[in-house]
Protein backbone atom coordinates (compact mmCIF):
# COMPACT_ATOMS: atom_id res chain seq x y z
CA UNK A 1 2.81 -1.53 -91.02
CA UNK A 2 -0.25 -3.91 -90.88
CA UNK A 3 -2.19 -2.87 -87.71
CA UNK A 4 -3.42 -6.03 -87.23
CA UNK A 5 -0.67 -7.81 -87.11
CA UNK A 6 1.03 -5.22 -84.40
CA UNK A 7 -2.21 -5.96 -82.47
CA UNK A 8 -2.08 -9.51 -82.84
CA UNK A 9 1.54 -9.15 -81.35
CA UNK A 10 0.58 -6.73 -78.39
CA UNK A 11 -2.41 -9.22 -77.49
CA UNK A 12 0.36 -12.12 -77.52
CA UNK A 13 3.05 -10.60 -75.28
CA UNK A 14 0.14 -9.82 -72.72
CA UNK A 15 -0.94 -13.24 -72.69
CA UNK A 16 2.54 -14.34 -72.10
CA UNK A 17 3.05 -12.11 -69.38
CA UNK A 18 -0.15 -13.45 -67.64
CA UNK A 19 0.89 -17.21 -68.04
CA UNK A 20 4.08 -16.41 -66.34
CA UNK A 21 2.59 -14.67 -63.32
CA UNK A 22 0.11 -17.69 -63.32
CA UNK A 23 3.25 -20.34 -63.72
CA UNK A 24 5.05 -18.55 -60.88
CA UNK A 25 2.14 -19.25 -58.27
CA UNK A 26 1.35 -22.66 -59.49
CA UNK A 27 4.44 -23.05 -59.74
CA UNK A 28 5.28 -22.24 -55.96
CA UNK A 29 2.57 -24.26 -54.54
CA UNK A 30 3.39 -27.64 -56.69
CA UNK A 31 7.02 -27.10 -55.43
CA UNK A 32 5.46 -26.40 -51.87
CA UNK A 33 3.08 -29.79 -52.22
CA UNK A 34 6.14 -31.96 -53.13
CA UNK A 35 8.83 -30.86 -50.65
CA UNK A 36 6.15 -31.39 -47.96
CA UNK A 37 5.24 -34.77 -48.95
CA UNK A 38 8.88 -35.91 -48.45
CA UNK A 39 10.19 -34.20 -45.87
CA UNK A 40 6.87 -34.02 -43.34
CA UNK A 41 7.05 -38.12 -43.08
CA UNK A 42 10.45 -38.45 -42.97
CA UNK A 43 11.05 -35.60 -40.06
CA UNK A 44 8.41 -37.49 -38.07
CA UNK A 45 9.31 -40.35 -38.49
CA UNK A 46 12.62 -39.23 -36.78
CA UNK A 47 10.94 -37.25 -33.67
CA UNK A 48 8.39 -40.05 -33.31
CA UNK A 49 11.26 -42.66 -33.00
CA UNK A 50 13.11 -41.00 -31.00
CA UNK A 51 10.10 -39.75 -28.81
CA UNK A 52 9.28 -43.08 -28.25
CA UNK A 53 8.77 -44.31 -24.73
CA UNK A 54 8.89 -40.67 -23.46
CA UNK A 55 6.55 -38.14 -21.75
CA UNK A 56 6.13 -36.28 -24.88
CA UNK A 57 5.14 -39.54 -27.15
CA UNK A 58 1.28 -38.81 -27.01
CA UNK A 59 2.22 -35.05 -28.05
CA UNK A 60 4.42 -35.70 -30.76
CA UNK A 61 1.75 -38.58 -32.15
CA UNK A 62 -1.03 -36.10 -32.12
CA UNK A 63 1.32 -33.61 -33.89
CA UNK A 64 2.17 -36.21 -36.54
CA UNK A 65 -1.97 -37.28 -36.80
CA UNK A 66 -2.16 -33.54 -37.41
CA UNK A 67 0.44 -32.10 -39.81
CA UNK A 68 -0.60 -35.31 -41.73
CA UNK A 69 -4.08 -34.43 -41.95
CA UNK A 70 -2.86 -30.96 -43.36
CA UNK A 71 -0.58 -32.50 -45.79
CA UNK A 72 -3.18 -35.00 -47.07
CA UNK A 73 -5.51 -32.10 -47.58
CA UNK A 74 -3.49 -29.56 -49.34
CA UNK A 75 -2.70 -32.82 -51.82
CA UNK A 76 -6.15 -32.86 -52.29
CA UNK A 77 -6.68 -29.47 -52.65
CA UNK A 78 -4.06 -29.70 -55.39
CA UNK A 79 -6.09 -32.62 -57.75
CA UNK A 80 -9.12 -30.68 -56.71
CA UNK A 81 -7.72 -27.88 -58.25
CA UNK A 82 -5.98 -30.07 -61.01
CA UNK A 83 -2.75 -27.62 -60.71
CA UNK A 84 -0.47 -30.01 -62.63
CA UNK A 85 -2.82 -29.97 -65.35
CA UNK A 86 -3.34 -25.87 -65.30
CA UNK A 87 0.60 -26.09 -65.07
CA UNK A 88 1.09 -27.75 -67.91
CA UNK A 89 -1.33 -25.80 -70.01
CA UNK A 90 -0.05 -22.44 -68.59
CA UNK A 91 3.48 -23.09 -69.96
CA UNK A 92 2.29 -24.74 -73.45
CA UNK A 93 0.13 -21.43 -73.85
CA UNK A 94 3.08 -19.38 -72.93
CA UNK A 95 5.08 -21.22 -75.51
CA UNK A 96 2.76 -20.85 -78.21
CA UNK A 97 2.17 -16.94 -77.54
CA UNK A 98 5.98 -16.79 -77.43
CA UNK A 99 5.71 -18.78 -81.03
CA UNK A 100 2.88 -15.78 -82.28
CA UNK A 101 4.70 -13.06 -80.58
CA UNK A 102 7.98 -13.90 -82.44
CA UNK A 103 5.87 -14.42 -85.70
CA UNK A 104 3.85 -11.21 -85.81
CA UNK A 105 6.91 -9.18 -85.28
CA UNK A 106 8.32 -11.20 -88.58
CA UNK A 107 5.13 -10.53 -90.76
CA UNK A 108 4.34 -7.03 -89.04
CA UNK A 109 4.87 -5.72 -92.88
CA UNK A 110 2.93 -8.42 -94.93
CA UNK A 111 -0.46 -7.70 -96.50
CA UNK A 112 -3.62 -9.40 -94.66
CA UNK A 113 -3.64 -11.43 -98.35
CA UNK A 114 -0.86 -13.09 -97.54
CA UNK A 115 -1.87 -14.40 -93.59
CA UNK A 116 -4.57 -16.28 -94.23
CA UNK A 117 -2.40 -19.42 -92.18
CA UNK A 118 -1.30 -17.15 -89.64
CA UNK A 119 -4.79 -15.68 -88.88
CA UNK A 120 -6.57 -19.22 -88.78
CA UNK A 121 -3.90 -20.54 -86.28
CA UNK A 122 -4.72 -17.30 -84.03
CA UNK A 123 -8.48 -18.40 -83.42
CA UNK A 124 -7.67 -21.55 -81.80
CA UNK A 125 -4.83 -20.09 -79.76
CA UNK A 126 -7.14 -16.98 -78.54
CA UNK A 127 -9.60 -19.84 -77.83
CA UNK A 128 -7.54 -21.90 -75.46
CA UNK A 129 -6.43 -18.18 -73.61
CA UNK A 130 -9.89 -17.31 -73.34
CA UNK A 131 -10.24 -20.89 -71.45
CA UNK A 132 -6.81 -20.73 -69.69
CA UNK A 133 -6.71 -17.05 -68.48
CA UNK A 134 -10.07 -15.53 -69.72
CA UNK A 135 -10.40 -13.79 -65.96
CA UNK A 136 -7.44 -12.29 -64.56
CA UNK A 137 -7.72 -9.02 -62.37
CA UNK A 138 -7.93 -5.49 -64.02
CA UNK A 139 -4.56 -4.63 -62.00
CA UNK A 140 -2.82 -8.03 -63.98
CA UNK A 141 -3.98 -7.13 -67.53
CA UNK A 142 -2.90 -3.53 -66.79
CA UNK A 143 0.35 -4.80 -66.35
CA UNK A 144 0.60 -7.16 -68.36
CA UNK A 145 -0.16 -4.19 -71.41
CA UNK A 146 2.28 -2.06 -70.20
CA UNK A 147 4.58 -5.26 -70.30
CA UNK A 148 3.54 -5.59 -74.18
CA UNK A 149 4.27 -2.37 -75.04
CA UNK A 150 7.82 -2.39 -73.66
CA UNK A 151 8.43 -5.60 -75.95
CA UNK A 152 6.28 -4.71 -78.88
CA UNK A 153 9.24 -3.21 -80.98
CA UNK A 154 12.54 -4.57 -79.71
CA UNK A 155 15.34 -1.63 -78.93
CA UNK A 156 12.94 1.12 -79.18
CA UNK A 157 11.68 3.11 -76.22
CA UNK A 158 9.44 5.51 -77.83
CA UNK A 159 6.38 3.60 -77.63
CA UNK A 160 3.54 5.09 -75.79
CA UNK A 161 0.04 3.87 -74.75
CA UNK A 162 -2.14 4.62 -78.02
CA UNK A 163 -5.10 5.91 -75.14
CA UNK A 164 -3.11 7.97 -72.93
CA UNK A 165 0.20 8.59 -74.92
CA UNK A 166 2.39 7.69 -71.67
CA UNK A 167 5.37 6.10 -71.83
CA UNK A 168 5.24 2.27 -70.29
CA UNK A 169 8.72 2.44 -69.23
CA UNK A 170 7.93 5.48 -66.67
CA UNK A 171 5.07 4.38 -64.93
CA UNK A 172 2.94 6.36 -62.10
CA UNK A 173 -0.18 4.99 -61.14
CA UNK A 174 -3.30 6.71 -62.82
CA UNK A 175 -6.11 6.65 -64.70
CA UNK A 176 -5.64 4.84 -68.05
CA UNK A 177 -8.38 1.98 -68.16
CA UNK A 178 -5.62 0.52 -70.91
CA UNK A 179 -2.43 0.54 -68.97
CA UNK A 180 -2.96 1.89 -65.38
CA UNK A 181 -0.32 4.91 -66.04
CA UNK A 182 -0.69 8.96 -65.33
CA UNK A 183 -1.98 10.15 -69.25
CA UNK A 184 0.77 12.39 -70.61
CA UNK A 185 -0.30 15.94 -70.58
């Protein structure tokens, strides 16, 4: 079994794990952004026209002035940000670890001779990671390895952290600075 190659393959299904955590908040706050900036108009629109020429008019108008104000900013906040763009980078990089995931486990036997294509391909993908998710919490990438190891070998369950030797599909909180699990005594 070519270590590097398993390694390569580990480090892949962890950075697929963090672009789908990332997706799923990005995600939720373009979805957010866009069902706000149709429905906020058109609800007020309604209440204003039918507040109109009541005692609540001036309320309801300075209501409207103000929800609008938040929706305007959180669009803002959202090119600030540039969250379509990081959305459409997060899923291309999660395709493409998929893509190196699926690969690795294919060549996992293969001499390092012979993956001189697949190695050169892996230094601008862990380039574009490093720029994409290069600082994610300890708690995420702890996660995200114990993730990897449950995937690393498909239909086998007796992988175990090579630092602590615990099993990543019984988890207790603990000390492993790899995967965050209770070492195996």
């Amino acid at each position: 079994m070519n270590e590097r190659v398993k390694q390569i393959r580990t480090d892949s299904l962890v950075a697929e794990y963090i672009y789908s955590n990332k997706l799923r908040w990005i995600g939720l706050f373009s979805i957010l952004i866009n069902i706000l900036t149709i429905i906020v108009p058109i609800l007020f629109s309604a209440v204003l026209l039918l507040g109109k020429g009541s005692t609540y008019e001036d309320f309801l108008n300075t209501i409207s002035i103000i929800i609008s104000a938040v929706l305007l900013s959180l669009v803002i906040l959202g090119l600030i940000l540039r969250i379509e763009q990081k959305r459409e980078a997060y899923i291309i990089g999660r395709r493409s670890n998929i893509y190196i995931s699926n690969e690795a486990l294919k060549l996992i036997n293969e001499n390092d001779s012979n993956l001189t294509w697949f190695y050169n391909y892996l230094v601008e993908m862990d380039s574009k990671d490093q720029e994409n998710i290069g600082n994610v919490s300890e708690r995420l990438r702890k996660k995200a390895y114990r993730y990897s190891l449950k995937k690393l070998f498909p239909g086998r369950n007796d992988i175990v952290c090579p630092v602590c030797s615990a099993s990543p599909f019984i988890y207790k909180k603990g000390a492993c600075q790899v995967c965050g699990n209770t070492p195996k005594e």
